[in-house]
C-alpha atoms as a PDB file:
ATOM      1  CA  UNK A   1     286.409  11.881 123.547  1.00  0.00           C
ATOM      2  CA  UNK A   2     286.337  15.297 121.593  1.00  0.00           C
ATOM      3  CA  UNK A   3     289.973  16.012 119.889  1.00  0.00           C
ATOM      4  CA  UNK A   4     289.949  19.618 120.992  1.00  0.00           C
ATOM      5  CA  UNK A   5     289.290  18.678 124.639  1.00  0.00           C
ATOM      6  CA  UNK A   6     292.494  16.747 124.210  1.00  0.00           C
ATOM      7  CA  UNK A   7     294.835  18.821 122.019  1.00  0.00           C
ATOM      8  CA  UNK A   8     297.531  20.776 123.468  1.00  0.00           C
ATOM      9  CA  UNK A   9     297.714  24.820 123.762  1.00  0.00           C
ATOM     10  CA  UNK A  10     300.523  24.790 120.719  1.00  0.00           C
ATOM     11  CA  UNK A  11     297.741  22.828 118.705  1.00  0.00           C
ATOM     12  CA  UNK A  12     294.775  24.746 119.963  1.00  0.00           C
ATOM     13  CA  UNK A  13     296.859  28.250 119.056  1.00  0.00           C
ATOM     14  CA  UNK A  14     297.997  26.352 115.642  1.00  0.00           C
ATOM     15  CA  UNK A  15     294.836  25.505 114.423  1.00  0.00           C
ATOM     16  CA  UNK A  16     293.531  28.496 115.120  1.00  0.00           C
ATOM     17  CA  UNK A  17     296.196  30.507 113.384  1.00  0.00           C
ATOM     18  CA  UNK A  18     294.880  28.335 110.576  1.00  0.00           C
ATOM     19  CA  UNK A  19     291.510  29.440 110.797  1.00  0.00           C
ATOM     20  CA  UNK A  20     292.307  33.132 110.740  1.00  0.00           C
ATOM     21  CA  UNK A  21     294.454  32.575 107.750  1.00  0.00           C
ATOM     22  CA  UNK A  22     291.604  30.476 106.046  1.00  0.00           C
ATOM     23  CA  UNK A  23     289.516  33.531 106.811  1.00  0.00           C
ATOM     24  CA  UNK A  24     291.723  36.055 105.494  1.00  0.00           C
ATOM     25  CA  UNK A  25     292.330  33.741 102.471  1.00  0.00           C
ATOM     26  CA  UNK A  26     288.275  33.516 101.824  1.00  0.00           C
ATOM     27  CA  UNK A  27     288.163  37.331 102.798  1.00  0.00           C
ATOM     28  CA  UNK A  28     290.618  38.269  99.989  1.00  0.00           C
ATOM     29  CA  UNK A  29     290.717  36.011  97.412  1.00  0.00           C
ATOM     30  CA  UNK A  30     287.477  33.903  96.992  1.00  0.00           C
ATOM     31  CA  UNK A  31     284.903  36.642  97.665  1.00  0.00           C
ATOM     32  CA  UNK A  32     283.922  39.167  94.594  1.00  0.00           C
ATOM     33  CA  UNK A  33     285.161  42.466  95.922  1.00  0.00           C
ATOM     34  CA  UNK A  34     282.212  44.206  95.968  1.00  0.00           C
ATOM     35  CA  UNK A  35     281.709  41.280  98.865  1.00  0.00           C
ATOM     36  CA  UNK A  36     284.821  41.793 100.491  1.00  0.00           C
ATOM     37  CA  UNK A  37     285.464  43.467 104.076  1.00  0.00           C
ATOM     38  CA  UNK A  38     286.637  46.550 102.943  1.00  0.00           C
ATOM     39  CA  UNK A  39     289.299  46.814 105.329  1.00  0.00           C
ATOM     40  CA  UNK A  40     292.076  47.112 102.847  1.00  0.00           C
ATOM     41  CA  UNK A  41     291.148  50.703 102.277  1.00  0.00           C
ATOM     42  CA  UNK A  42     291.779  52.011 105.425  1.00  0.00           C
ATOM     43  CA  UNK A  43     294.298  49.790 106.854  1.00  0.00           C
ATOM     44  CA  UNK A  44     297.657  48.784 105.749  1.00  0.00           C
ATOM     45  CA  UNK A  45     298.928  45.181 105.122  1.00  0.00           C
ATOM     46  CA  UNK A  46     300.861  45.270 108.276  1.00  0.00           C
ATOM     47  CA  UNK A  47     297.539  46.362 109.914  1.00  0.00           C
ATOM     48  CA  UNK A  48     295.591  44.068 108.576  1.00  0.00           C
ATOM     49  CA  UNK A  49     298.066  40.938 109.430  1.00  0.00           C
ATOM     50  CA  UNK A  50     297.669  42.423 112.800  1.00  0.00           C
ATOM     51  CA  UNK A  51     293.681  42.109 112.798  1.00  0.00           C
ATOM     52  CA  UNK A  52     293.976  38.684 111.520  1.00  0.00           C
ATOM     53  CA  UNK A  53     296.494  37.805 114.132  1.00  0.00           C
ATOM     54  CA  UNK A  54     294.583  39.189 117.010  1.00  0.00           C
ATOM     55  CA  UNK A  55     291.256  37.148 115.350  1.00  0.00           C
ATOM     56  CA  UNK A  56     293.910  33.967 115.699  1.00  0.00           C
ATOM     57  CA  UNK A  57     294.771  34.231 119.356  1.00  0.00           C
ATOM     58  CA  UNK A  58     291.034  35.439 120.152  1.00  0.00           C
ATOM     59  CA  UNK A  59     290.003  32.104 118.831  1.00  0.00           C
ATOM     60  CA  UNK A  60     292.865  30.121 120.698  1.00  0.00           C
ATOM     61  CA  UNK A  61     291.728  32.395 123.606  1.00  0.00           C
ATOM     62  CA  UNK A  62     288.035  31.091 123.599  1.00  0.00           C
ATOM     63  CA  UNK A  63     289.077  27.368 122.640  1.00  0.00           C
ATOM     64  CA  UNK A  64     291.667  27.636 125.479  1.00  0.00           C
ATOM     65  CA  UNK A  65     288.961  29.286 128.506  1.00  0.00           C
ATOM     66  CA  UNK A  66     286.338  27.189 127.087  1.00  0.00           C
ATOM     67  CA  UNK A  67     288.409  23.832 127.628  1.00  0.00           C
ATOM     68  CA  UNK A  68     289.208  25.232 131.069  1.00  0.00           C
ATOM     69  CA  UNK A  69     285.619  25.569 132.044  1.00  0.00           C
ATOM     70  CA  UNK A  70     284.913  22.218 130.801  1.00  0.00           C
ATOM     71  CA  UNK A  71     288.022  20.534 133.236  1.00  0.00           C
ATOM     72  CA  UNK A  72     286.238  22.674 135.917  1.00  0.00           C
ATOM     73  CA  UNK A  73     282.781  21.879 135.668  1.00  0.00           C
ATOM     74  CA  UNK A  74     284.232  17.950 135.564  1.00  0.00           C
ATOM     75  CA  UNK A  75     285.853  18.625 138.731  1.00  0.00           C
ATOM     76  CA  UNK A  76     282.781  19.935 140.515  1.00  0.00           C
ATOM     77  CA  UNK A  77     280.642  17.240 139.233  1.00  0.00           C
ATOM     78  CA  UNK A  78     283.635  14.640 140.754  1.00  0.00           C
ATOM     79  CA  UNK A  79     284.471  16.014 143.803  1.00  0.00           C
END
């Protein structure tokens, strides 16, 4: 059994609020800055916690649909 097929929606949305702050974290602070995004420049912090947070719930979004596909298709082949 895959964990993410079992976690819950506060642990899919958790882990991936983790993710997008891992990314940030890589983004900002472990890439040379001639590597980084760039997004700094035009965007304010307040923006840019905003992009993060909307890459967060996009990938809570997918894990969440993609889980629900998965309990469908098992239902179809079932029934």
């Amino acid at each position: 059994m895959d964990t993410w097929k079992s976690a819950t929606r506060r642990g899919l949305v958790s882990a991936a609020s983790a993710a997008s702050a891992v990314a940030c974290f890589v983004d900002y602070r472990m890439t040379p800055e001639r590597l980084q995004p760039g997004y700094e420049q035009r965007l304010s912090r307040p923006s840019l916690a905003l992009v993060y947070g909307a890459f967060g719930l996009g990938l809570a979004a997918g894990a969440l649909l993609c889980r629900r596909g998965q309990a469908g298709a098992k239902r179809r082949e079932s029934g």
